[in-house]
Protein backbone atom coordinates (compact mmCIF):
# COMPACT_ATOMS: atom_id res chain seq x y z
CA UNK A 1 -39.98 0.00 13.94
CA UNK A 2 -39.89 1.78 10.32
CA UNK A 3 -36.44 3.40 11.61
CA UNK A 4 -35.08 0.03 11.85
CA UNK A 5 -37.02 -1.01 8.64
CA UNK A 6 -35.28 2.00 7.11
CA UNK A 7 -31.63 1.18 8.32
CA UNK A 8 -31.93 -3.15 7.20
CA UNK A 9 -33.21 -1.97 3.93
CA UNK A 10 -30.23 1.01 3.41
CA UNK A 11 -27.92 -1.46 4.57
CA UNK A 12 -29.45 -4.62 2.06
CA UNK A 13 -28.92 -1.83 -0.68
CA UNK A 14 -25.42 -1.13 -0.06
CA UNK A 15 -24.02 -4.71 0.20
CA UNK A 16 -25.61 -5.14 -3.35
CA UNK A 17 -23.83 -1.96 -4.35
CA UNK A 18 -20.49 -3.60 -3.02
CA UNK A 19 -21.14 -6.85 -4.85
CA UNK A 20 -21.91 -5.15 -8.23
CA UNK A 21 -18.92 -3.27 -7.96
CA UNK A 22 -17.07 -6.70 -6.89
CA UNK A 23 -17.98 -8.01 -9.99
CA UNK A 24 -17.19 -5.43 -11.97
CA UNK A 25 -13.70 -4.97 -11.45
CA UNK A 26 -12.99 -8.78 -10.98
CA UNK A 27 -14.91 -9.75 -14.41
CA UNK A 28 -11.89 -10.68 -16.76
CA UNK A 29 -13.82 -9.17 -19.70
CA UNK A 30 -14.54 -5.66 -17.91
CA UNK A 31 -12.89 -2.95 -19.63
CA UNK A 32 -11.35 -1.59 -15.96
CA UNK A 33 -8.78 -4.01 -16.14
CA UNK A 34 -8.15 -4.61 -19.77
CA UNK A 35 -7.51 -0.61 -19.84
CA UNK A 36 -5.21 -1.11 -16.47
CA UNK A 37 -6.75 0.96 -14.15
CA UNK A 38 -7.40 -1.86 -12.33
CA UNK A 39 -5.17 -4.53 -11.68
CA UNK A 40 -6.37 -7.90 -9.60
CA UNK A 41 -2.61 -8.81 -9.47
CA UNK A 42 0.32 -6.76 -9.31
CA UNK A 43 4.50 -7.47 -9.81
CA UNK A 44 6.23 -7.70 -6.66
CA UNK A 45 8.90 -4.72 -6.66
CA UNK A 46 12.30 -6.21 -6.34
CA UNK A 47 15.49 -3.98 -5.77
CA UNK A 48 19.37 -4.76 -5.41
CA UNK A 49 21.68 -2.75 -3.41
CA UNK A 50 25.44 -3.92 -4.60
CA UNK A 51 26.83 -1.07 -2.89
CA UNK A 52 28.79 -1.77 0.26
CA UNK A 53 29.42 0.83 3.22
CA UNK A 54 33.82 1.02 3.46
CA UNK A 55 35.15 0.16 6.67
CA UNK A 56 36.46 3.64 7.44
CA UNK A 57 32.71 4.82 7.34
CA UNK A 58 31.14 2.33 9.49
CA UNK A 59 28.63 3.27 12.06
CA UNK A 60 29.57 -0.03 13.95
CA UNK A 61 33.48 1.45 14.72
CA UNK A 62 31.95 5.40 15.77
CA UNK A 63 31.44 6.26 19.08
CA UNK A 64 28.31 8.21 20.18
CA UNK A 65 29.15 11.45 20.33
CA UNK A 66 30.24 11.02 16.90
CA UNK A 67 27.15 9.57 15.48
CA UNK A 68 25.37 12.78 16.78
CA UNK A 69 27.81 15.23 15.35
CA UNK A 70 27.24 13.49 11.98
CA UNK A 71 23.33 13.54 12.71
CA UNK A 72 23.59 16.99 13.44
CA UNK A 73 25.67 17.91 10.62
CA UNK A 74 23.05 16.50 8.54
CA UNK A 75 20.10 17.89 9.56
């Protein structure tokens, strides 16, 4: 019985930890995020591609064996 004394009150211990450190980096006056090391919310990364593939390139018109030519060339 002590064992699984031992293991409730390790385990009541570390869920306490966890909340402490919950708060801590969610308290709006903790220095963590005012400093930016941690952030609650983040900016969504956004990214445009204006660049367009020319007809003459296009994968869609190559045959197979030409596709792994290119591949191989690559690599």
């Amino acid at each position: 019985m002590s064992d699984d004394n031992e293991m409730i009150l390790l385990l009541k211990e570390l869920v306490d930890k966890v909340k402490n450190l919950e708060q801590a980096v969610y308290n709006k006056d903790n220095l963590l995020m005012k400093s930016g090391f941690v952030v609650a919310e983040s900016p969504t990364p956004h990214m445009t591609n204006n660049t367009t593939v020319s007809s003459g390139d296009s994968i869609a018109k190559m045959e197979w064996d030409d596709i792994h030519k290119m591949a191989n060339n690559l690599g």
